[in-house]
N, C-alpha and C. Protein backbone atom coordinates (compact mmCIF):
# COMPACT_ATOMS: atom_id res chain seq x y z
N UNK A 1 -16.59 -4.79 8.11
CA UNK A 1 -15.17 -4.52 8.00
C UNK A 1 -14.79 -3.47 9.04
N UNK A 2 -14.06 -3.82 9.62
CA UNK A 2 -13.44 -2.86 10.43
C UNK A 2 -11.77 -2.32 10.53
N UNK A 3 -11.71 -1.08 10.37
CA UNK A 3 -10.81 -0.38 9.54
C UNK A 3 -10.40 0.71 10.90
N UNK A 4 -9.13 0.32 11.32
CA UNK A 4 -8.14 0.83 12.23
C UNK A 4 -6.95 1.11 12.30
N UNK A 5 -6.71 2.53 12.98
CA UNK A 5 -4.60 2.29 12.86
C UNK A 5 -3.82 1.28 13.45
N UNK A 6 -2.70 0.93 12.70
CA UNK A 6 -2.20 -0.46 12.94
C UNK A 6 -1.22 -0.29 14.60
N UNK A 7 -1.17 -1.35 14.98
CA UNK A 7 -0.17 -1.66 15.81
C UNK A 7 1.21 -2.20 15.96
N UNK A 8 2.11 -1.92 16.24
CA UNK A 8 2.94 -2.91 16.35
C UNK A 8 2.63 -4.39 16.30
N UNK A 9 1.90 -4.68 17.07
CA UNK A 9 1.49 -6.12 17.48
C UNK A 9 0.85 -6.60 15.95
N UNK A 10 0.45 -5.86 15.12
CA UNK A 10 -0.22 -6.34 14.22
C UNK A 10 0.73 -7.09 13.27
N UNK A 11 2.01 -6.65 13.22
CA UNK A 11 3.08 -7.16 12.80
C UNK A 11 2.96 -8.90 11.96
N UNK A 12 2.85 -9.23 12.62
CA UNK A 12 2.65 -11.09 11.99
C UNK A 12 1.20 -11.18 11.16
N UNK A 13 0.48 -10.61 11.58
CA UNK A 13 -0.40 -10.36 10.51
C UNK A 13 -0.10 -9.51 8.92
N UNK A 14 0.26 -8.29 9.40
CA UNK A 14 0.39 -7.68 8.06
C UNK A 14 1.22 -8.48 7.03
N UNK A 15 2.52 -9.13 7.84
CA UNK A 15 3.36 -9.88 7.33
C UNK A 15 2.41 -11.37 6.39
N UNK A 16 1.70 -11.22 6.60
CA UNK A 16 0.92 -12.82 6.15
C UNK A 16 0.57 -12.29 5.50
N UNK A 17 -0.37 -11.23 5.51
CA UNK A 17 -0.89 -10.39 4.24
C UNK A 17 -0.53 -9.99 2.82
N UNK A 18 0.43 -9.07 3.27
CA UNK A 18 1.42 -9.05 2.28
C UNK A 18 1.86 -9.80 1.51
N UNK A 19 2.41 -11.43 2.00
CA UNK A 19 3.48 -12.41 1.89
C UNK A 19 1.66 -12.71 0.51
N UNK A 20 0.47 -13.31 1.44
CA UNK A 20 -0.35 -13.54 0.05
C UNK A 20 -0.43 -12.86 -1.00
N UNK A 21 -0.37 -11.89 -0.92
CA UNK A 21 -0.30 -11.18 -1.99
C UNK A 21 0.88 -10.91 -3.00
N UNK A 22 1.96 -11.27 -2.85
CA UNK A 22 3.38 -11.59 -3.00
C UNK A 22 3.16 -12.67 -3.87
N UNK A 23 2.54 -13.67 -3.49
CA UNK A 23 2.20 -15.00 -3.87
C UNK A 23 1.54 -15.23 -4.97
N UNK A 24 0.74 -14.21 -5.37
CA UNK A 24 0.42 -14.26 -6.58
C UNK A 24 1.15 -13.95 -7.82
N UNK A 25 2.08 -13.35 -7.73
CA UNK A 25 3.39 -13.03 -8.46
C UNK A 25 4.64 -14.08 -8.20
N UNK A 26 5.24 -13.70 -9.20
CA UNK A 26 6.73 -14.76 -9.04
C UNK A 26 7.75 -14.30 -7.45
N UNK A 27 6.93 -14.20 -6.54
CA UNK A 27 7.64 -13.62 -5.39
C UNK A 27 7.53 -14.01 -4.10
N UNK A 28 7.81 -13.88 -3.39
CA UNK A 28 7.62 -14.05 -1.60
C UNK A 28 7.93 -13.03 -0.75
N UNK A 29 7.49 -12.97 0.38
CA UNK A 29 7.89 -11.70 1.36
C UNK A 29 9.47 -12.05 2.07
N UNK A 30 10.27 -11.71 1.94
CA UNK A 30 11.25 -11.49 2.70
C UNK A 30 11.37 -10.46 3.64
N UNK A 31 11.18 -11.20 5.17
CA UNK A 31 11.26 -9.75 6.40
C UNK A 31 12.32 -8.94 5.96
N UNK A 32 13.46 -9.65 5.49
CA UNK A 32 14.64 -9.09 5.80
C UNK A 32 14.95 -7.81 4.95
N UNK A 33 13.71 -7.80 3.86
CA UNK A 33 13.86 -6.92 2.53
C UNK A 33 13.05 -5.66 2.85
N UNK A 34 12.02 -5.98 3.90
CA UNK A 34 10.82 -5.02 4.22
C UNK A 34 10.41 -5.00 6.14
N UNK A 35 12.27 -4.63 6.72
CA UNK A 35 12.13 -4.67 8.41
C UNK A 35 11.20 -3.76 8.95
N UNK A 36 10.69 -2.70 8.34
CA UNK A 36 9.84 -1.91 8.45
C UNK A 36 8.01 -2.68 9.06
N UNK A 37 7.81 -3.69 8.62
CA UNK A 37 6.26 -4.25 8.42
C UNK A 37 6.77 -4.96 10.23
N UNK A 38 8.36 -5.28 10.69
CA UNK A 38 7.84 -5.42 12.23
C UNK A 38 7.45 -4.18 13.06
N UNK A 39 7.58 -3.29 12.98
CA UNK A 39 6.95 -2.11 13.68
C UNK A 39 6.09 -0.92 12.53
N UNK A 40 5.11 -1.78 11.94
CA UNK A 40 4.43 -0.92 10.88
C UNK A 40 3.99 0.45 12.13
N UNK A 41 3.42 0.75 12.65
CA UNK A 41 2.93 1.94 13.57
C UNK A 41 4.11 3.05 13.79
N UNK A 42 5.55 2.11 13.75
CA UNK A 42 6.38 3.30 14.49
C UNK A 42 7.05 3.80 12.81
N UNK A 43 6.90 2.93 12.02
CA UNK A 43 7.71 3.28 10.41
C UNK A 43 7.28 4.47 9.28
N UNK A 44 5.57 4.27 9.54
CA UNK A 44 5.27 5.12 8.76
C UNK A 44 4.79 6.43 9.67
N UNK A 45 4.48 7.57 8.96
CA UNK A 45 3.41 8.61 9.22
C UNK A 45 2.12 8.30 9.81
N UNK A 46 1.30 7.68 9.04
CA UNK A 46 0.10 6.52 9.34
C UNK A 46 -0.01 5.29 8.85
N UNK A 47 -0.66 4.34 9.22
CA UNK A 47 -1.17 3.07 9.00
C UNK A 47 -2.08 2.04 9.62
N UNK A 48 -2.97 1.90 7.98
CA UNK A 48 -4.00 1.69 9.13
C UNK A 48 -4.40 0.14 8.21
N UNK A 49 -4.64 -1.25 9.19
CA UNK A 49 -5.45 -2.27 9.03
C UNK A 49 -6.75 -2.39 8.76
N UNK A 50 -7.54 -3.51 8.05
CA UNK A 50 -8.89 -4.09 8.29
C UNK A 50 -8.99 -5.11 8.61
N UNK A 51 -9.63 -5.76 9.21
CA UNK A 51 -10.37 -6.66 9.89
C UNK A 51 -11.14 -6.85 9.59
N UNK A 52 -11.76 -8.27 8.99
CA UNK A 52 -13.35 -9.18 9.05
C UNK A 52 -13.18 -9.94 10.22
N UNK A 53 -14.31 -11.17 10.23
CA UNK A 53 -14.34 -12.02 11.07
C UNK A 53 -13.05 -12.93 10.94
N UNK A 54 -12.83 -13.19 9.96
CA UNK A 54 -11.84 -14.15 9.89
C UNK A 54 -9.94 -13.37 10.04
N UNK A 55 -9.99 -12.36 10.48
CA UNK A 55 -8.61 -11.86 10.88
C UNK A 55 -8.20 -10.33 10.02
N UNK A 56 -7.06 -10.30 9.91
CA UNK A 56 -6.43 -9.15 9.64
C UNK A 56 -6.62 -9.24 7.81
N UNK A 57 -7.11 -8.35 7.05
CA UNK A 57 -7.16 -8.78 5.43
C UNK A 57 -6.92 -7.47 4.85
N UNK A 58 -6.25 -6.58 5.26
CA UNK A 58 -5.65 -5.48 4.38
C UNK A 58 -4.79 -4.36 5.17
N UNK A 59 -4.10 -3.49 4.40
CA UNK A 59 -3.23 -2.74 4.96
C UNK A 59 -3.12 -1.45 4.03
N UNK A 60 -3.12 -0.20 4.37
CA UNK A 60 -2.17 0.35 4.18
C UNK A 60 -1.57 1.89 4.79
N UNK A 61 -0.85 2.04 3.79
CA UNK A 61 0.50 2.87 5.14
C UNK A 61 0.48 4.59 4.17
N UNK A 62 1.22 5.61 4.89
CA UNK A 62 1.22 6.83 4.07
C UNK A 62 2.77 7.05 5.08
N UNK A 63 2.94 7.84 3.99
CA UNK A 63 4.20 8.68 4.57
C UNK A 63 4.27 10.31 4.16
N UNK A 64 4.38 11.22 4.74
CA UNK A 64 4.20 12.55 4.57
C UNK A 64 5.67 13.01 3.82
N UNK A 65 5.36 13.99 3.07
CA UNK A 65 6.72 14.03 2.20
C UNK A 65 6.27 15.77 1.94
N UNK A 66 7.60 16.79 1.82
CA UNK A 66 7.62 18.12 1.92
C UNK A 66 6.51 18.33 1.25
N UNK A 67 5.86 18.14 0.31
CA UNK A 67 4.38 19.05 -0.56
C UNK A 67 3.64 17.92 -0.97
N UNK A 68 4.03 16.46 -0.38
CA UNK A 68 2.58 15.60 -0.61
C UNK A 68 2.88 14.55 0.03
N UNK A 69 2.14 13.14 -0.31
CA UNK A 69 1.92 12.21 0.66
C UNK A 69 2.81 11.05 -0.11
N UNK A 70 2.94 9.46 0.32
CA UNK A 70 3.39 8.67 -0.71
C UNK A 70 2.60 7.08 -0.03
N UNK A 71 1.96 6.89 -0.72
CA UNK A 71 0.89 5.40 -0.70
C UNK A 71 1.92 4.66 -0.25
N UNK A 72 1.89 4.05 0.71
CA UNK A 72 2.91 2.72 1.10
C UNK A 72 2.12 1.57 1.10
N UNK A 73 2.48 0.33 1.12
CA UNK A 73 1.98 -0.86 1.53
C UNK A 73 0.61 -0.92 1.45
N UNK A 74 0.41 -0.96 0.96
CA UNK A 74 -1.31 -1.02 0.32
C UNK A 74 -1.09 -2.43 -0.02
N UNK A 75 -2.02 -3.33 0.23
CA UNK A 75 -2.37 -4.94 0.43
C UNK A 75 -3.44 -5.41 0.66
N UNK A 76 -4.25 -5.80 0.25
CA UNK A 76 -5.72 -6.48 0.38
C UNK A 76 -5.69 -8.23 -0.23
N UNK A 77 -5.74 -8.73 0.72
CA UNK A 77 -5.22 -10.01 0.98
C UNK A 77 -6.70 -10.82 -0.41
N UNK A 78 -5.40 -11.90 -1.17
CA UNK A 78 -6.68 -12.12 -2.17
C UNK A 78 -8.01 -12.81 -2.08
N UNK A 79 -8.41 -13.04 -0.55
CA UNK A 79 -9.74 -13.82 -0.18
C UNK A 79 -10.76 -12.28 -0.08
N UNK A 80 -9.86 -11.48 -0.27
CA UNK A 80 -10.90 -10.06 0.18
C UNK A 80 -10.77 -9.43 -1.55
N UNK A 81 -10.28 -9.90 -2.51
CA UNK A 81 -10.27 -8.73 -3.69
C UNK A 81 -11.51 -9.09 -4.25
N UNK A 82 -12.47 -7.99 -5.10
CA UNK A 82 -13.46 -7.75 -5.33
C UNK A 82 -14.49 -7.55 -3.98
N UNK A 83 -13.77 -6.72 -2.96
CA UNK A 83 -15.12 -7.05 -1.92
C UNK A 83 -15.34 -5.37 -1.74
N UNK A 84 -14.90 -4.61 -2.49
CA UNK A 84 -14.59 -3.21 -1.84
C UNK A 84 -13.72 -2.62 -0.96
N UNK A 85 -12.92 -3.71 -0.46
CA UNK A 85 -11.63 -3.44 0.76
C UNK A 85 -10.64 -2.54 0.31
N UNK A 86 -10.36 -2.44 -1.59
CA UNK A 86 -9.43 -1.83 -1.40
C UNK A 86 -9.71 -0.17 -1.75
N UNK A 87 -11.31 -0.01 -2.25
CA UNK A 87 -11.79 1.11 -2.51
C UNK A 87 -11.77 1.87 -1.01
N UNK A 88 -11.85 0.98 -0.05
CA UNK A 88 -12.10 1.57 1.46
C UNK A 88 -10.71 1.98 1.69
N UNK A 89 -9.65 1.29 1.69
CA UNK A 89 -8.26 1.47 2.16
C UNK A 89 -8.32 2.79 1.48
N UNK A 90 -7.81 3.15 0.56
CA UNK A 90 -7.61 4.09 -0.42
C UNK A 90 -8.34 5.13 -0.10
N UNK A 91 -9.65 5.30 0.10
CA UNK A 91 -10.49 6.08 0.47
C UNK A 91 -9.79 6.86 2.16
N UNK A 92 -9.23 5.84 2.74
CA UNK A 92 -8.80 6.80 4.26
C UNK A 92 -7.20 6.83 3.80
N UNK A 93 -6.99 6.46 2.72
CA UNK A 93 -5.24 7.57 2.38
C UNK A 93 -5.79 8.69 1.98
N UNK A 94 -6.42 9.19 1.32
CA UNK A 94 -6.98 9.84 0.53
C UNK A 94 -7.50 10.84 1.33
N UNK A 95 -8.23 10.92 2.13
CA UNK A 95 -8.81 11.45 3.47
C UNK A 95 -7.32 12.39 4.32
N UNK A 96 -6.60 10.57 4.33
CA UNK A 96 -5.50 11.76 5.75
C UNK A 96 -4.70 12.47 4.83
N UNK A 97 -4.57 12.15 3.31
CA UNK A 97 -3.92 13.01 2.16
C UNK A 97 -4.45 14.30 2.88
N UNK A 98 -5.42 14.51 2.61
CA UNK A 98 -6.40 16.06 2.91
C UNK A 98 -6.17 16.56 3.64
N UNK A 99 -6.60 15.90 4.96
CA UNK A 99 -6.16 16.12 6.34
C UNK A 99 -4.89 16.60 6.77
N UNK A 100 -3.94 16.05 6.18
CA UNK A 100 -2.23 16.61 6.06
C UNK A 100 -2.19 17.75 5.30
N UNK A 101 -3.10 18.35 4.32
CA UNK A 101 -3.29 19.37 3.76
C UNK A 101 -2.26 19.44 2.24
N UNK A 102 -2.23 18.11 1.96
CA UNK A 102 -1.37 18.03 0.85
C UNK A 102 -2.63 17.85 -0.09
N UNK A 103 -1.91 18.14 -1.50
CA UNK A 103 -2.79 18.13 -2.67
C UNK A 103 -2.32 17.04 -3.50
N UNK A 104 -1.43 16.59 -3.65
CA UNK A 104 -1.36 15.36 -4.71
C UNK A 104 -0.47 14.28 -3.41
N UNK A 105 -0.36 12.91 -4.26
CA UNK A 105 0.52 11.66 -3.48
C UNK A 105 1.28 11.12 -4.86
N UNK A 106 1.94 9.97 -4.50
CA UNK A 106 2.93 9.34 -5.20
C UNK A 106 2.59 8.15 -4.63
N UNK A 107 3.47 7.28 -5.13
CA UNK A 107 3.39 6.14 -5.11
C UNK A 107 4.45 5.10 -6.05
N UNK A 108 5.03 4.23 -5.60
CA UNK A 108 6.09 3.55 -6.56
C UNK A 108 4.76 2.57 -6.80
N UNK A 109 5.00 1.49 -7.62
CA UNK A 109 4.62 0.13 -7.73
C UNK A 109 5.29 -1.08 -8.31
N UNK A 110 5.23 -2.15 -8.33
CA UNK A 110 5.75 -3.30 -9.17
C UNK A 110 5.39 -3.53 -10.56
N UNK A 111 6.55 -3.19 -11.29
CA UNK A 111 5.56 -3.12 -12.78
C UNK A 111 4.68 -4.70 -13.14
N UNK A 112 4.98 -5.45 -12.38
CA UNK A 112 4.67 -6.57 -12.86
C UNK A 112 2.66 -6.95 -12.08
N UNK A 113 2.43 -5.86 -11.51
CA UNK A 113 1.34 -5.78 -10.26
C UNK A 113 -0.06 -5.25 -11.17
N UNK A 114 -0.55 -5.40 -12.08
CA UNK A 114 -1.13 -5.49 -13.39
C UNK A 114 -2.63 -4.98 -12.77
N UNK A 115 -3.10 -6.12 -11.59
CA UNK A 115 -4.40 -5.67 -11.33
C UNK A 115 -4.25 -4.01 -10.27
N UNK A 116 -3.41 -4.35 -9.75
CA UNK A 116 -3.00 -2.96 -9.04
C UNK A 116 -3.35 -1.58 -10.11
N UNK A 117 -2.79 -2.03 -11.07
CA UNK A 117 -2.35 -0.77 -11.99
C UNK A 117 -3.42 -0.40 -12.39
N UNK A 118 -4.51 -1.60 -13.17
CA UNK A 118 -5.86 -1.49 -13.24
C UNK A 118 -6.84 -0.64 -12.28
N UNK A 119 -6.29 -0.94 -10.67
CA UNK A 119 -7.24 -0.14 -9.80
C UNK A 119 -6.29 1.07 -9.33
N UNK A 120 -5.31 1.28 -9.59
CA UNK A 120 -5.16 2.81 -9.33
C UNK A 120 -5.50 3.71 -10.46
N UNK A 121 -5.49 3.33 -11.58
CA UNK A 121 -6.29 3.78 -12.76
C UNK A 121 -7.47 4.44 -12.88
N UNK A 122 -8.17 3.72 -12.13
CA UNK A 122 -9.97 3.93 -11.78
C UNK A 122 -9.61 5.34 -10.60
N UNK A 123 -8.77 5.16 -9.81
CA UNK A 123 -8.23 5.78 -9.09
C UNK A 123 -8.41 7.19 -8.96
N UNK A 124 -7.85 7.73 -10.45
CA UNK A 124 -7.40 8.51 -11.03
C UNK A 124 -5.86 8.95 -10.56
N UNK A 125 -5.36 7.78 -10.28
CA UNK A 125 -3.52 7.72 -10.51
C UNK A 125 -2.60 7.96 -11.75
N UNK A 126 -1.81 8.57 -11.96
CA UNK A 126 -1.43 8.37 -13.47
C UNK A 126 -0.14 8.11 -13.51
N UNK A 127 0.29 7.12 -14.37
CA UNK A 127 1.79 6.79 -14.60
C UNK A 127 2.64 7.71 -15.28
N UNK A 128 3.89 8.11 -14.58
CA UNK A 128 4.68 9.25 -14.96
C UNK A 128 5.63 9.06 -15.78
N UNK A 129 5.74 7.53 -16.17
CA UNK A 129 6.81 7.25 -17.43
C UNK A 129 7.85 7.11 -16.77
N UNK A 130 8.29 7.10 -14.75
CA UNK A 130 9.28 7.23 -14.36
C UNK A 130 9.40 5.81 -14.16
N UNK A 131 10.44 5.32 -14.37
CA UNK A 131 10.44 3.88 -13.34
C UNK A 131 11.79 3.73 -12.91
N UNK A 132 12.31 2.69 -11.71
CA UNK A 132 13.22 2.57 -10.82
C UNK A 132 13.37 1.07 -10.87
N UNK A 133 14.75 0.85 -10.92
CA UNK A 133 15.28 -0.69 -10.96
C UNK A 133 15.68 -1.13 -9.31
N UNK A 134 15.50 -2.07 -8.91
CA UNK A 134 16.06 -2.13 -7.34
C UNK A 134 15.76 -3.63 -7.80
N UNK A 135 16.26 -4.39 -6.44
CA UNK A 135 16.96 -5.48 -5.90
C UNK A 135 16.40 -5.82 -4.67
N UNK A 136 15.91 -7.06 -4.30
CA UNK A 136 15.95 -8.03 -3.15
C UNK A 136 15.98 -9.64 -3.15
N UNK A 137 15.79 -10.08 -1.59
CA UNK A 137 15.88 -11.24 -2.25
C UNK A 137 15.46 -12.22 -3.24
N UNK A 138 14.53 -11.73 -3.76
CA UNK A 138 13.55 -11.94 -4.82
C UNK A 138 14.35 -11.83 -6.11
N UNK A 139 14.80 -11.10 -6.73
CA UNK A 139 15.89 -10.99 -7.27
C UNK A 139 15.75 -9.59 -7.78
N UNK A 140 15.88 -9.24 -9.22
CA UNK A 140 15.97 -7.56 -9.41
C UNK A 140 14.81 -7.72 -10.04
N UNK A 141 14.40 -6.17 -9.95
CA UNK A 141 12.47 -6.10 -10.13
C UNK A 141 12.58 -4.73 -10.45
N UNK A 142 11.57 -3.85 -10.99
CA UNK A 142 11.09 -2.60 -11.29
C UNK A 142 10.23 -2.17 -10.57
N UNK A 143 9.87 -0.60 -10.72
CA UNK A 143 8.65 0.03 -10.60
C UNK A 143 8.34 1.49 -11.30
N UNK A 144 7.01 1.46 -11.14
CA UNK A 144 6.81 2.69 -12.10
C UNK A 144 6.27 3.59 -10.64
N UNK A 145 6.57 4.88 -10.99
CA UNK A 145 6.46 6.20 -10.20
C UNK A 145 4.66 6.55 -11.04
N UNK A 146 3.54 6.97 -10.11
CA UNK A 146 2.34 6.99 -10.29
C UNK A 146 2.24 7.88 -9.28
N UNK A 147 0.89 9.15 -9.43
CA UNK A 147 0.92 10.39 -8.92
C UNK A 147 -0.61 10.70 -8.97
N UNK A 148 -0.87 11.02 -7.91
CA UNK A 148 -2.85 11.46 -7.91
C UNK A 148 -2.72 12.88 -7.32
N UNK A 149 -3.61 13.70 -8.68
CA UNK A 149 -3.13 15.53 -8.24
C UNK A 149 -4.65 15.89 -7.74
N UNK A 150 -5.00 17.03 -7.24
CA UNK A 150 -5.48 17.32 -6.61
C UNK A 150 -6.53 16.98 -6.11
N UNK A 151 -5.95 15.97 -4.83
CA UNK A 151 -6.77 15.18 -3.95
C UNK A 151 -7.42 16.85 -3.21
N UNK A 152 -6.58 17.90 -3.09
CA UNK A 152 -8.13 18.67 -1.86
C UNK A 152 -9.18 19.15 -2.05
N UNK A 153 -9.27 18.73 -4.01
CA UNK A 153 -10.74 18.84 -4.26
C UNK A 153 -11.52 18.24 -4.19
């Protein structure tokens, strides 16, 4: 596996990525909902891809925020779940968490994203009871607000 910051160019990939993973839920990727994933490199703080032989199979993104970090786009395409890809992703948010010198992150999610919730759990993520109603083309959807405290130990 090979695990790098993303490119612009990576763009049509991440987009496929994502979109599978979308797919397992009552959903689809709409560019038009998430214009950000055509210039993933210039949108976030960091973001970084993996690569097997067979192409681009995970993502994810951080954004720096006044006293901590916030998990973006985290995606591990489902020909890669159970392979350790997403323990690795997580592992270099987690890292540039540090590195940025922040102590905890955030994170929204899809309440409906079940195995997600399962592995930020293991995580040691915890759900804050907050959640947020929003809208796309998908139609209207939730998420719960989830928080990992002191990553600089």
């Amino acid at each position: 596996m090979n695990l790098r910051s993303a490119t612009n160019q990576d763009s049509d990939a991440i987009i496929a990525v994502v979109d599978a993973c979308y797919r397992q839920y009552p959903y689809q990727l709409y560019v038009e909902d998430e214009p950000e994933l055509l210039t993933p490199a210039d949108s976030f703080s960091a973001f970084w891809v993996a690569e097997d032989a067979e192409g681009l199979v995970g993502c994810i993104a951080g954004q720096l925020l006044q006293d901590a970090t916030e998990l973006k786009k985290f995606y591990a395409h489902p020909r890669a779940w159970g392979t350790g890809l997403a323990q690795e992703l997580h592992q270099k948010f987690v890292q540039w968490t540090r590195e940025e010198g922040r102590a905890s992150a955030v994170l929204w999610t899809d309440v409906l994203f079940h195995r997600a919730h399962k592995f930020y759990k293991k995580q040691g993520w915890v759900n804050t009871g907050k959640t947020r109603d929003l809208a796309d083309t998908n139609g209207p959807f939730s998420e719960y607000l989830l928080t990992l405290n002191n990553v600089a130990v």
